[in-house]
PDB file of N, CA and C in Angstrom:
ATOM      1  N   UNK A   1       3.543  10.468  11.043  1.00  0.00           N
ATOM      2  CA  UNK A   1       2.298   9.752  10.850  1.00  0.00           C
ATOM      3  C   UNK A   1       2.351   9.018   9.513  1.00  0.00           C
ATOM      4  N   UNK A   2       1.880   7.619   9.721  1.00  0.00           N
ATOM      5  CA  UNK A   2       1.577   7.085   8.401  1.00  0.00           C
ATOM      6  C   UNK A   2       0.724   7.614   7.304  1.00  0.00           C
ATOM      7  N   UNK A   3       0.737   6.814   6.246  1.00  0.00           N
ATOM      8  CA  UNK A   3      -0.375   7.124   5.001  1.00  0.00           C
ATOM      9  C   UNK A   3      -1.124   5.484   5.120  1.00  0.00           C
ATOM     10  N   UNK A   4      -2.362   5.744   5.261  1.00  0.00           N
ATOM     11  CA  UNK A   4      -2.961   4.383   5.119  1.00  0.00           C
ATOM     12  C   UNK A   4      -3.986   4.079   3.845  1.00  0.00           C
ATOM     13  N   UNK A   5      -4.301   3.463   3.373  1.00  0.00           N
ATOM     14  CA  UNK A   5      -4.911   3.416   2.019  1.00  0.00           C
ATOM     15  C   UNK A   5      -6.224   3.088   2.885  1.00  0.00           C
ATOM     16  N   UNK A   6      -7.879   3.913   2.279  1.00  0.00           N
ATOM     17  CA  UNK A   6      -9.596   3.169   2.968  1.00  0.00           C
ATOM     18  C   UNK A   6      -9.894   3.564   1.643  1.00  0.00           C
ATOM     19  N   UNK A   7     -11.302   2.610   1.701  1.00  0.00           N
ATOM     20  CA  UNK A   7     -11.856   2.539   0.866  1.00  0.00           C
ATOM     21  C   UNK A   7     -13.395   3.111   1.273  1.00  0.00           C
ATOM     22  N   UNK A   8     -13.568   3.884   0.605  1.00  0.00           N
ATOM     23  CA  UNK A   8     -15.346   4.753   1.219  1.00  0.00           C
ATOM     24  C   UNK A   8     -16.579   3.901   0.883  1.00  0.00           C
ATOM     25  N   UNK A   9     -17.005   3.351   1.986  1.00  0.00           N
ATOM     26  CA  UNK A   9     -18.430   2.969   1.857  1.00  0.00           C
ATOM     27  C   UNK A   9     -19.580   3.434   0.525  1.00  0.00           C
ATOM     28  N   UNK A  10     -19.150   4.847   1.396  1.00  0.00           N
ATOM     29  CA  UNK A  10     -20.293   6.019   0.512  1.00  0.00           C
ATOM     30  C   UNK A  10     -20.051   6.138  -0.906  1.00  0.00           C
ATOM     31  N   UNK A  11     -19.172   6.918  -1.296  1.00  0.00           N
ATOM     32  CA  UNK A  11     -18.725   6.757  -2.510  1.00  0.00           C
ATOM     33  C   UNK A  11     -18.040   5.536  -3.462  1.00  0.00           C
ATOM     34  N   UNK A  12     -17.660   4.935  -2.658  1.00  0.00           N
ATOM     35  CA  UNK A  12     -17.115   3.558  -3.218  1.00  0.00           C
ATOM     36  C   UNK A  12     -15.627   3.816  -3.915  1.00  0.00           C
ATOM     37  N   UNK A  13     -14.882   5.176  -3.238  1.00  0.00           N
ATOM     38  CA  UNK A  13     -13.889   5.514  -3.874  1.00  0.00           C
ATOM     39  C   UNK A  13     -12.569   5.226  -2.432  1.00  0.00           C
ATOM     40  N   UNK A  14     -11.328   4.818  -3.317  1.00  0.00           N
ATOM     41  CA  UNK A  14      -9.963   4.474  -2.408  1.00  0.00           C
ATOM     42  C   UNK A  14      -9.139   5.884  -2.587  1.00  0.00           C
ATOM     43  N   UNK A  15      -8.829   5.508  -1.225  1.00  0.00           N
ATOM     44  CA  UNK A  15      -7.874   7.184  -1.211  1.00  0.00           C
ATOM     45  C   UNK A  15      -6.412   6.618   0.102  1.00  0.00           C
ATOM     46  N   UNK A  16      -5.777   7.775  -0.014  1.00  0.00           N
ATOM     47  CA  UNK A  16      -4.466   7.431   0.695  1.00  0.00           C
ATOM     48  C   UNK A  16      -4.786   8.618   1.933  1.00  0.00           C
ATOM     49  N   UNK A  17      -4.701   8.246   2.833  1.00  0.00           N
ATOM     50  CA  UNK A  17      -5.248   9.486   4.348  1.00  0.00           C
ATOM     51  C   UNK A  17      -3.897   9.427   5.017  1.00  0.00           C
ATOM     52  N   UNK A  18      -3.401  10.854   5.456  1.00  0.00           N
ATOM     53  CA  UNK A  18      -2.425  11.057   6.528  1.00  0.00           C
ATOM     54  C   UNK A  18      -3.146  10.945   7.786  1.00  0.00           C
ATOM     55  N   UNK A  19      -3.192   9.400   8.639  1.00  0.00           N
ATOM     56  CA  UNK A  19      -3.872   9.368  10.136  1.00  0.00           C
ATOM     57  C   UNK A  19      -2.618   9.306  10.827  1.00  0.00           C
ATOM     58  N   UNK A  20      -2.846   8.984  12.025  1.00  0.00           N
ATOM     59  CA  UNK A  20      -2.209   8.091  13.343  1.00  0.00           C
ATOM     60  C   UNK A  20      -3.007   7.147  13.249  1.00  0.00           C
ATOM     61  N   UNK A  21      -2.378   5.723  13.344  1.00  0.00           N
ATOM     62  CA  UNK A  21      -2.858   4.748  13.201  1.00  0.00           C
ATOM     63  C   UNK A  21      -3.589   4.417  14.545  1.00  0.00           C
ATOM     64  N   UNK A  22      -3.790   5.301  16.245  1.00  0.00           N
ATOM     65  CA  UNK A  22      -4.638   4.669  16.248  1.00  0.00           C
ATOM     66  C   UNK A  22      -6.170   5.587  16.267  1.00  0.00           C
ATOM     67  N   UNK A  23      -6.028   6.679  15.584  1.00  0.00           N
ATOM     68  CA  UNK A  23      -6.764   8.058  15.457  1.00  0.00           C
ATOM     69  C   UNK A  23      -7.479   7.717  14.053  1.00  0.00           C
ATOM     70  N   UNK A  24      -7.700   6.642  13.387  1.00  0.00           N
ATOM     71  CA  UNK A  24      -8.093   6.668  11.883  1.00  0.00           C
ATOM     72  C   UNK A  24      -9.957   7.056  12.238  1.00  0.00           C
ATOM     73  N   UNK A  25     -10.161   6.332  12.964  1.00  0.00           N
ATOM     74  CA  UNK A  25     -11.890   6.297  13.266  1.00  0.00           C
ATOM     75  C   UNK A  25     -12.689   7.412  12.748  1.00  0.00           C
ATOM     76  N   UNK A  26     -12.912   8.245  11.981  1.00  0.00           N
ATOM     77  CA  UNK A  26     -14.425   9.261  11.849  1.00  0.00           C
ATOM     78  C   UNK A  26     -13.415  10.086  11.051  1.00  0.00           C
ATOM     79  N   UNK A  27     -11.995  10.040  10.496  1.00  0.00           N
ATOM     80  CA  UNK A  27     -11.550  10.433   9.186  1.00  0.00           C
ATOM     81  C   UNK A  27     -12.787  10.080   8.162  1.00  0.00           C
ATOM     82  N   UNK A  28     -12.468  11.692   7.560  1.00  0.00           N
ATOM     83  CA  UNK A  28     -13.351  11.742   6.098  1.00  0.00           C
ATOM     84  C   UNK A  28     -12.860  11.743   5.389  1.00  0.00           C
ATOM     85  N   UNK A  29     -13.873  11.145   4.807  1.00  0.00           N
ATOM     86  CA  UNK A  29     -13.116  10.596   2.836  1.00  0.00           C
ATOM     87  C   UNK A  29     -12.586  12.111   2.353  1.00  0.00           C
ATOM     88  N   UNK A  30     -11.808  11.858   1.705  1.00  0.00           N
ATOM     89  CA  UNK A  30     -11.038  13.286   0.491  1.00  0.00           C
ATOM     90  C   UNK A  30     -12.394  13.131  -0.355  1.00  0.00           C
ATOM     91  N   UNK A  31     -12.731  12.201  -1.411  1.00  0.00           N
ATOM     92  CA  UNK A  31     -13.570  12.879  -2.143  1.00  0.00           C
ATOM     93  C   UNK A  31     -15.552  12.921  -1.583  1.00  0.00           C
ATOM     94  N   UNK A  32     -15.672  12.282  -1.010  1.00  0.00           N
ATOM     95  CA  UNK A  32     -16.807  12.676   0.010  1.00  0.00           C
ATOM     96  C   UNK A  32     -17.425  13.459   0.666  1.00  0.00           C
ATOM     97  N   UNK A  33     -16.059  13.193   2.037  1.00  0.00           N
ATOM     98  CA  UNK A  33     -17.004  14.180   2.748  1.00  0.00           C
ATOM     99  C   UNK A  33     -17.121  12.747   4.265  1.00  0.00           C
ATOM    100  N   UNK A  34     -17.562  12.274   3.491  1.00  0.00           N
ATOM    101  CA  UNK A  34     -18.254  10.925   4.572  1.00  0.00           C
ATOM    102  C   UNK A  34     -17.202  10.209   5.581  1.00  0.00           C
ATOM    103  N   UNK A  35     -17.667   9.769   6.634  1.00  0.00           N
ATOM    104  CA  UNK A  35     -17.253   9.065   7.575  1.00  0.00           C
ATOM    105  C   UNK A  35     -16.671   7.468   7.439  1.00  0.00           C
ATOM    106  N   UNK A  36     -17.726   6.917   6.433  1.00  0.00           N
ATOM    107  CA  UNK A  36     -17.728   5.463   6.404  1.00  0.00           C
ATOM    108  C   UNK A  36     -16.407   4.914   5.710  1.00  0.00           C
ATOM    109  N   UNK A  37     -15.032   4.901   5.695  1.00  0.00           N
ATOM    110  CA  UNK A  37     -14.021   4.490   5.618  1.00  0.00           C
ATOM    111  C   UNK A  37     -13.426   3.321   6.386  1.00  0.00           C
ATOM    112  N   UNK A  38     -13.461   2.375   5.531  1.00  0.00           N
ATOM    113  CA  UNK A  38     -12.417   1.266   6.110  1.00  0.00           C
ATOM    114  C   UNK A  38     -11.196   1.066   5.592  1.00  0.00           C
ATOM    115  N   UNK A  39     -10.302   0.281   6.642  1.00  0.00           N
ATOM    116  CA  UNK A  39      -8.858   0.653   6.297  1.00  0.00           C
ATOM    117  C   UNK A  39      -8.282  -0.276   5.278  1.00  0.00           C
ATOM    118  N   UNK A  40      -7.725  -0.165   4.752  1.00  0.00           N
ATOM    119  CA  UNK A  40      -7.635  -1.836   3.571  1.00  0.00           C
ATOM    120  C   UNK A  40      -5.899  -2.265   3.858  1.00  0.00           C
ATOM    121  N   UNK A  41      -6.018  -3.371   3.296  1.00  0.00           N
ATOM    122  CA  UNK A  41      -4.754  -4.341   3.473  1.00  0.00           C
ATOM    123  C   UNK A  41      -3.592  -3.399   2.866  1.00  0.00           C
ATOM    124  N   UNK A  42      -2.616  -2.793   2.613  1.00  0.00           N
ATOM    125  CA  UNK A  42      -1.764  -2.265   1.519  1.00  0.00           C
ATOM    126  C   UNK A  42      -0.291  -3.162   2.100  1.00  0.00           C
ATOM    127  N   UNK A  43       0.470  -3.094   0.803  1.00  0.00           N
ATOM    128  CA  UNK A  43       2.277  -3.310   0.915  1.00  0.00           C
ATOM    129  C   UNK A  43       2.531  -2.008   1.170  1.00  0.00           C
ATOM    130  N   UNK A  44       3.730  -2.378   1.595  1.00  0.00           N
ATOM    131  CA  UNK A  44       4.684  -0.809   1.460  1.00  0.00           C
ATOM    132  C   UNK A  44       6.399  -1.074   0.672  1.00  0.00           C
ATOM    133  N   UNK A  45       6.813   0.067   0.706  1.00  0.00           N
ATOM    134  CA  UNK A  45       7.922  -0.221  -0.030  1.00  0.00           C
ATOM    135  C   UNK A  45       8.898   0.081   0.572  1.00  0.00           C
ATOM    136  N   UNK A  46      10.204  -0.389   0.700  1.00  0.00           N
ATOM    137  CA  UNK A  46      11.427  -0.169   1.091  1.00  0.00           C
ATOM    138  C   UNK A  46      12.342   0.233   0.613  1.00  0.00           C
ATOM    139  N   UNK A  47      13.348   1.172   0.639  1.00  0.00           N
ATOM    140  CA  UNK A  47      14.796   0.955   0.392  1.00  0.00           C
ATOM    141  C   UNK A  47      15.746   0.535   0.922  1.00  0.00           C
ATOM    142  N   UNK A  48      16.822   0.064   0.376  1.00  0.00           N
ATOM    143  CA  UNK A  48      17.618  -0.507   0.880  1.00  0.00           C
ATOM    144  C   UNK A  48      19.243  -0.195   0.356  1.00  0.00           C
ATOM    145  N   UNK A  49      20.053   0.356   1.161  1.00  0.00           N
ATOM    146  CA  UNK A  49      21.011   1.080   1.022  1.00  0.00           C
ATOM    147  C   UNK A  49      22.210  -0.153   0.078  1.00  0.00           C
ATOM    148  N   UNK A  50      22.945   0.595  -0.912  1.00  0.00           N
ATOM    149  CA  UNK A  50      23.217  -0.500  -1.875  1.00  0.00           C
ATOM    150  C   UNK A  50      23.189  -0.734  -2.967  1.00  0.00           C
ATOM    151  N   UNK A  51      21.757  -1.229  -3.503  1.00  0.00           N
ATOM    152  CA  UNK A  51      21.340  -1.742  -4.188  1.00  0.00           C
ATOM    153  C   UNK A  51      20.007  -1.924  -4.754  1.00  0.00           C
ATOM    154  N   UNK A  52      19.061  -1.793  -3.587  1.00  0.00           N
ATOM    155  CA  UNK A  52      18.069  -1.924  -3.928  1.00  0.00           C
ATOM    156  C   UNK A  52      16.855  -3.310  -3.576  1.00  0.00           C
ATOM    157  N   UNK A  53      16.070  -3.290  -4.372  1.00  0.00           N
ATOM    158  CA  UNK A  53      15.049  -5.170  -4.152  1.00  0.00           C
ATOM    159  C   UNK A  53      15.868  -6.056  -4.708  1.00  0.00           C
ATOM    160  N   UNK A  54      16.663  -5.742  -6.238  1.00  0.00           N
ATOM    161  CA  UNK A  54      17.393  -6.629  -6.851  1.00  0.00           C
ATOM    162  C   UNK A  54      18.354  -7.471  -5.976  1.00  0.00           C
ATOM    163  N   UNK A  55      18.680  -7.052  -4.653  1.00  0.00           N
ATOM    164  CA  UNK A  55      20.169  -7.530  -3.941  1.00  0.00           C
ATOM    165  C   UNK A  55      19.314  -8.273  -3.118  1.00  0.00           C
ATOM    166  N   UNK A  56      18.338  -8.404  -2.671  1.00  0.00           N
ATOM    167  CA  UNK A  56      17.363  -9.627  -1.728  1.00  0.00           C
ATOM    168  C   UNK A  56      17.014 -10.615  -2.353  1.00  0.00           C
ATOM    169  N   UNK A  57      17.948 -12.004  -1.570  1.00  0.00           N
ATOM    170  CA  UNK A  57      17.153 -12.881  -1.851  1.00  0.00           C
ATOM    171  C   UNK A  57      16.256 -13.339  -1.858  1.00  0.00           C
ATOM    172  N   UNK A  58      15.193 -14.053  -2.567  1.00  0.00           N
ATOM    173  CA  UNK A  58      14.137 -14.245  -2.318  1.00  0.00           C
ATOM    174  C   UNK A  58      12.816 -13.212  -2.493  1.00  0.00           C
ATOM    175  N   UNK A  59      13.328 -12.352  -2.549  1.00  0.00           N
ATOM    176  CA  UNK A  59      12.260 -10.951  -2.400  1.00  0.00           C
ATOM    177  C   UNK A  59      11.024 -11.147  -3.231  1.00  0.00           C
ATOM    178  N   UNK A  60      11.223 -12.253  -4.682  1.00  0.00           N
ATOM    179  CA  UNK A  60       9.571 -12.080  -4.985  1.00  0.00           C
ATOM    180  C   UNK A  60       8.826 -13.404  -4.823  1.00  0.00           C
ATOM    181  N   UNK A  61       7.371 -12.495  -4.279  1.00  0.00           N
ATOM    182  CA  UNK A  61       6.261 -13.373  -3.523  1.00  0.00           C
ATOM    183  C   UNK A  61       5.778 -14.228  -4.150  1.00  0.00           C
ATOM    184  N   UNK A  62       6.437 -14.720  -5.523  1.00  0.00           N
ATOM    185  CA  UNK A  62       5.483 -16.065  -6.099  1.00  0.00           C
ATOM    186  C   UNK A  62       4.375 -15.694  -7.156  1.00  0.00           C
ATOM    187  N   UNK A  63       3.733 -14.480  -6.710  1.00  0.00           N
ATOM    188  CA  UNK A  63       2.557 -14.088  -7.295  1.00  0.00           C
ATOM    189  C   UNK A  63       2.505 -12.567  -7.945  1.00  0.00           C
ATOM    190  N   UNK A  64       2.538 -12.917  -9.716  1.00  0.00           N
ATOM    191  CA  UNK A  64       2.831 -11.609 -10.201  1.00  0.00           C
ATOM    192  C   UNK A  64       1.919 -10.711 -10.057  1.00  0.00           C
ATOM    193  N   UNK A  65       0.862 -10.434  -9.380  1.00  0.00           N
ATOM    194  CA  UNK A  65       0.356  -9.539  -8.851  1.00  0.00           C
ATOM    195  C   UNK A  65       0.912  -8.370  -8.184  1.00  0.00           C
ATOM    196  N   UNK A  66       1.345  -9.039  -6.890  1.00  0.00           N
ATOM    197  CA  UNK A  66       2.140  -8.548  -5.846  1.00  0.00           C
ATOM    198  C   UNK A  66       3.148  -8.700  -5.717  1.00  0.00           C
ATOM    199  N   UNK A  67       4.158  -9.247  -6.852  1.00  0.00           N
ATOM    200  CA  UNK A  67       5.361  -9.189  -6.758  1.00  0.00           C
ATOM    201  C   UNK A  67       5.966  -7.874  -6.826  1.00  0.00           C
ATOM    202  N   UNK A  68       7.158  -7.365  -5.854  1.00  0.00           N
ATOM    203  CA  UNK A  68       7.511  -6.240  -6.426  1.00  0.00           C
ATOM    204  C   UNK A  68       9.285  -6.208  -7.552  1.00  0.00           C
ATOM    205  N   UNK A  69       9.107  -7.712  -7.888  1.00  0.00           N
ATOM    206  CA  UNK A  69      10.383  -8.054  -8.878  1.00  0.00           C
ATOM    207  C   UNK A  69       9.821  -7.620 -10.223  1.00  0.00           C
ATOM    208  N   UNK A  70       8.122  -8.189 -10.380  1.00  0.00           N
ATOM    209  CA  UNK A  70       7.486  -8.365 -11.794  1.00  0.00           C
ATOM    210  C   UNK A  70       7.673  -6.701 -11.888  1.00  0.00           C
ATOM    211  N   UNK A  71       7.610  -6.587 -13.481  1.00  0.00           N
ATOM    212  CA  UNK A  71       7.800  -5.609 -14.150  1.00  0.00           C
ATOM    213  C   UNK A  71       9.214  -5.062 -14.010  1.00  0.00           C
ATOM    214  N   UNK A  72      10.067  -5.208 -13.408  1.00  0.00           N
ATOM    215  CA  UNK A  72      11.119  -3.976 -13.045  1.00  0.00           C
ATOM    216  C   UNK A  72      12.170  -4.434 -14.417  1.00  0.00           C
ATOM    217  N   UNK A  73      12.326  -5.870 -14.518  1.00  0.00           N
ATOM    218  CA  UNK A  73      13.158  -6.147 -15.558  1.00  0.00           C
ATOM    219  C   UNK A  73      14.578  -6.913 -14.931  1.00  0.00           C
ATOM    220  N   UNK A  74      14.586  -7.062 -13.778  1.00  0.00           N
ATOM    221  CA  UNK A  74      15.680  -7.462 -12.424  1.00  0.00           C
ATOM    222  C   UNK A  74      15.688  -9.060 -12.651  1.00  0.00           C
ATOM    223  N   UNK A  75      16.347 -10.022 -13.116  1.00  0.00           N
ATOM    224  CA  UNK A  75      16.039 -11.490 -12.732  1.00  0.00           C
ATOM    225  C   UNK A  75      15.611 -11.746 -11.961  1.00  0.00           C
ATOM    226  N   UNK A  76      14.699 -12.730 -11.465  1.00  0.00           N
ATOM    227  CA  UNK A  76      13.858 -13.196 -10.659  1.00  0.00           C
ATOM    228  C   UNK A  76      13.076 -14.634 -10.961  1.00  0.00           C
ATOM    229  N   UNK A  77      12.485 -15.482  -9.956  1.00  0.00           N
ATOM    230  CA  UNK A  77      11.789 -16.582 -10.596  1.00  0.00           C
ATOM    231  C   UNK A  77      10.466 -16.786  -9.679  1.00  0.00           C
ATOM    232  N   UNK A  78       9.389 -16.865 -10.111  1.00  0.00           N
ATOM    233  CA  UNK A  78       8.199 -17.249  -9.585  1.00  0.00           C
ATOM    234  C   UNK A  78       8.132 -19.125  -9.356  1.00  0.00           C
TER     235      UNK A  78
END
């Protein structure tokens, strides 16, 4: 089973839930209690036998936000 990242209505707090993606529905929040969870957008991460992100071309998205090149210290160009 995946880990999916929601964000609680109720509390207004983000948490990481072990669902079945298609079983998420009436999961309760960890710090709640509550029902009202929606599922939010997340990345995920890969490995890659080798080397690593550094050995993909292309691998960062343009945007140092969501890049997963920014910070590591790996050459790269936005």
């Amino acid at each position: 089973m995946p880990i999916y990242e929601f964000h609680c209505e109720a509390c207004n707090k983000d948490s990481e839930v072990l669902v079945r993606s298609s079983d998420w529905k009436g999961t309760l929040c960890p710090k709640c209690g509550s029902t009202r969870l929606e599922k939010k957008f997340s990345t995920f991460a890969a490995s890659v036998a080798g080397g690593g992100a550094a050995d993909l071309a292309g691998s960062c998205s343009g945007v140092p936000s969501s890049c997963g090149m920014c910070g590591t210290g790996k050459p790269h160009s936005h």
